[in-house]
C-alpha atoms as a PDB file:
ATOM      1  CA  UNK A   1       2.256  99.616  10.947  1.00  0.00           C
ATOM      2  CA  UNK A   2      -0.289  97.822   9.156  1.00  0.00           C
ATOM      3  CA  UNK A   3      -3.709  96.562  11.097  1.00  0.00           C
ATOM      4  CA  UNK A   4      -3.911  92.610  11.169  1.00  0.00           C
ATOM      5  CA  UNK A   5      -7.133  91.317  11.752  1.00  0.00           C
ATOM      6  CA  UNK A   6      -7.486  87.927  13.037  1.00  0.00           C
ATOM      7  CA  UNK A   7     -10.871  86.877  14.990  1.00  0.00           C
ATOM      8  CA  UNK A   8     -10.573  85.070  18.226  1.00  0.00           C
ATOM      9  CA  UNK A   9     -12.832  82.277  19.189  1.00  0.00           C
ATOM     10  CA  UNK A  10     -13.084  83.706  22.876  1.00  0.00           C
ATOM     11  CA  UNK A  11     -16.246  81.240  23.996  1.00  0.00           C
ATOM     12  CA  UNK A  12     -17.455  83.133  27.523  1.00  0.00           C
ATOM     13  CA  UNK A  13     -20.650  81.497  27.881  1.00  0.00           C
ATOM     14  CA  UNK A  14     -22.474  84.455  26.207  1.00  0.00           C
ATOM     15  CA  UNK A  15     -24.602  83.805  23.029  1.00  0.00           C
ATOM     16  CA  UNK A  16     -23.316  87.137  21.330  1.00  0.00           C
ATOM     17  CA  UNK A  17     -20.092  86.585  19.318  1.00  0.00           C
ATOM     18  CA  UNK A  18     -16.857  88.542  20.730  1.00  0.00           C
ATOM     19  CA  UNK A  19     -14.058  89.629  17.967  1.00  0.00           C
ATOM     20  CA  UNK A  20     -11.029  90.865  19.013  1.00  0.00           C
ATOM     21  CA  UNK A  21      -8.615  93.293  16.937  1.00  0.00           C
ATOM     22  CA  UNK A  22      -5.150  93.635  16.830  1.00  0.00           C
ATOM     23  CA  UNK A  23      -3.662  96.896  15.194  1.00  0.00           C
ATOM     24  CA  UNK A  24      -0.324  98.377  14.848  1.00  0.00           C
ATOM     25  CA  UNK A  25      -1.410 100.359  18.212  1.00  0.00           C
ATOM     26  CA  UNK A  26      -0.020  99.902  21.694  1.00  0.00           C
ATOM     27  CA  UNK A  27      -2.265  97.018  22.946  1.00  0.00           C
ATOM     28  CA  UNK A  28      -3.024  95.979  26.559  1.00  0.00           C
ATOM     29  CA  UNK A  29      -2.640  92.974  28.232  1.00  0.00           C
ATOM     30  CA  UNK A  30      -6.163  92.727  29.704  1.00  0.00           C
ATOM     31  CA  UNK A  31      -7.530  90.307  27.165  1.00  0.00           C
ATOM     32  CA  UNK A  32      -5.203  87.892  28.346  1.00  0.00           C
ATOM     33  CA  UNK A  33      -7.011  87.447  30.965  1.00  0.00           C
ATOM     34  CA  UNK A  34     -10.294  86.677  29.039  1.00  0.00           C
ATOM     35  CA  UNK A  35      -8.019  83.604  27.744  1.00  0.00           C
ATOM     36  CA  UNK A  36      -7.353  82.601  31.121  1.00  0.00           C
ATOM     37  CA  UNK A  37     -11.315  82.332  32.889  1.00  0.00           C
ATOM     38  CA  UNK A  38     -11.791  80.598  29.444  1.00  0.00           C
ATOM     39  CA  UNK A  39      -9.513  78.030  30.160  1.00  0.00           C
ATOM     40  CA  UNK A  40     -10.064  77.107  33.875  1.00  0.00           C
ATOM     41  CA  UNK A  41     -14.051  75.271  33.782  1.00  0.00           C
ATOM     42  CA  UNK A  42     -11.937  72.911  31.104  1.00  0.00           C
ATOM     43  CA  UNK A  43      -8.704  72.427  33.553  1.00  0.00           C
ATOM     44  CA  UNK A  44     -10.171  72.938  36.687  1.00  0.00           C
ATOM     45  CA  UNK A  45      -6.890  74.478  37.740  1.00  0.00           C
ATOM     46  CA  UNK A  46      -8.600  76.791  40.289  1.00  0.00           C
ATOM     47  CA  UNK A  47     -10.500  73.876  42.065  1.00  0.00           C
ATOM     48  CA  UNK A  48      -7.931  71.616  42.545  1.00  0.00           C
ATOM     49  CA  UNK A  49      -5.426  74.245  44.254  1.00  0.00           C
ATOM     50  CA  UNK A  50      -8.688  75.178  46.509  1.00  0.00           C
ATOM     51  CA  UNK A  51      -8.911  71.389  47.596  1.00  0.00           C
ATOM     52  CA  UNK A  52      -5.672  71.124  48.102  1.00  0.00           C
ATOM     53  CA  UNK A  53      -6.255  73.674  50.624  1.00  0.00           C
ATOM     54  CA  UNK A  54      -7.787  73.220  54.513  1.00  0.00           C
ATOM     55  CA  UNK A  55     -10.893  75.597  55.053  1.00  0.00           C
ATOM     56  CA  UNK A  56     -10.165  76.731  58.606  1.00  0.00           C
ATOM     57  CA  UNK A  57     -13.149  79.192  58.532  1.00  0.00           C
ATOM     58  CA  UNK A  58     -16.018  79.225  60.595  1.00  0.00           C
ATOM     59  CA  UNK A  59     -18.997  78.002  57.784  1.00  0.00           C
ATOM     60  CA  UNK A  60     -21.512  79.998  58.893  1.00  0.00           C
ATOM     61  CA  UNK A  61     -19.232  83.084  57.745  1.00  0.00           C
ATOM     62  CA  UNK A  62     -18.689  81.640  54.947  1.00  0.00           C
ATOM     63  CA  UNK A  63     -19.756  83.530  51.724  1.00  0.00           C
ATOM     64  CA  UNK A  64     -17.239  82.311  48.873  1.00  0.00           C
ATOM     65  CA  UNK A  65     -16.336  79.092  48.188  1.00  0.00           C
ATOM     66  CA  UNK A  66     -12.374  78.088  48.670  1.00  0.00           C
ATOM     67  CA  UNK A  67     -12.646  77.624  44.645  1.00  0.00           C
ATOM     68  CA  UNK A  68     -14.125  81.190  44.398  1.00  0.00           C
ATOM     69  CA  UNK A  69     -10.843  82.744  46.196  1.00  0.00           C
ATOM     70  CA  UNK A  70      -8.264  80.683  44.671  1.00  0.00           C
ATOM     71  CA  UNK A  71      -9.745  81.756  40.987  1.00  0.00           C
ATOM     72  CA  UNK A  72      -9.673  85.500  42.435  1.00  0.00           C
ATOM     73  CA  UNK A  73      -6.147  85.155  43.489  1.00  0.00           C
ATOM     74  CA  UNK A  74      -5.349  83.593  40.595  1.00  0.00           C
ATOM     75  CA  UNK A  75      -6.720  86.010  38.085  1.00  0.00           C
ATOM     76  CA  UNK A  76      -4.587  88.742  40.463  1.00  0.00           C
ATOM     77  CA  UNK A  77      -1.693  87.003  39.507  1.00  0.00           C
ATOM     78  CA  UNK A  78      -2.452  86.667  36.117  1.00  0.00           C
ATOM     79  CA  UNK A  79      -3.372  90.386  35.797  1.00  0.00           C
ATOM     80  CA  UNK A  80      -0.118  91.506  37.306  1.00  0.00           C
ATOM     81  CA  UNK A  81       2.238  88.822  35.446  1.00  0.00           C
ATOM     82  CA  UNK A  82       0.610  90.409  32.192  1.00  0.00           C
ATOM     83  CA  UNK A  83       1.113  93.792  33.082  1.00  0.00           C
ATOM     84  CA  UNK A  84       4.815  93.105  33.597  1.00  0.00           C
ATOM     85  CA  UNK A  85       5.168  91.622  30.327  1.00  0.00           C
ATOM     86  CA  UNK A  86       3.090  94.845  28.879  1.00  0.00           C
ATOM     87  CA  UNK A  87       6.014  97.312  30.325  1.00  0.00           C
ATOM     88  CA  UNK A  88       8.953  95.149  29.538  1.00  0.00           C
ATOM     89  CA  UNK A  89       7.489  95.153  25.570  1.00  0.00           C
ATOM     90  CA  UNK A  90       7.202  98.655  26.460  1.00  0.00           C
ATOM     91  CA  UNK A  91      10.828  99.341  27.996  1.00  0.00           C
ATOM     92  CA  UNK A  92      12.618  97.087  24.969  1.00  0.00           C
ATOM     93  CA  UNK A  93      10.414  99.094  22.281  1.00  0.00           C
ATOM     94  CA  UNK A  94      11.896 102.274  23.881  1.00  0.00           C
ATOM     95  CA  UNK A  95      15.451 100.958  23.735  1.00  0.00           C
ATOM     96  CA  UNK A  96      14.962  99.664  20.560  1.00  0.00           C
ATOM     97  CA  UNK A  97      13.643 102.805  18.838  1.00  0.00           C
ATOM     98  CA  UNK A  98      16.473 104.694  20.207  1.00  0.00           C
END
């Protein structure tokens, strides 16, 4: 399978430039996730599930934010959801080949 190069404008608050490669090789889903923290400071997806939510801890425990664990749950979720979608390409490239 041929290699297709294609750069990706991941922007992750770094000054050094990240390209990503593609080639005909079994890939994993992990970037996907790089997509996903770059998309929540612009949506705020993260912090509007956490306010949505009522704190019942005691503050003086506290040591991350609501916002903090949402965004951790969330990227769990994420993670996983990719993962499945990594072994079902998997299981229909087996079926497919034969």
């Amino acid at each position: 399978m041929a290699d297709i190069y294609s750069p990706l404008p991941y922007n992750l608050f770094s000054k050094k430039a990240l390209e990503v490669k593609f080639s005909g090789l079994d890939l994993s889903s992990d970037p996907s996730l790089l997509l996903v923290r770059q998309a929540e400071p612009g949506q705020h997806i993260c912090q509007g599930l956490a306010q949505c939510l009522e704190d019942q801890r005691d503050p003086s425990k506290i040591k991350h934010t609501m916002s903090q664990l949402v965004s951790q749950r969330i990227y769990q979720i994420a993670e996983r959801v990719c993962l499945m979608m990594f072994i079902m390409q998997q299981e229909v490239g087996r079926h497919r080949d034969g």
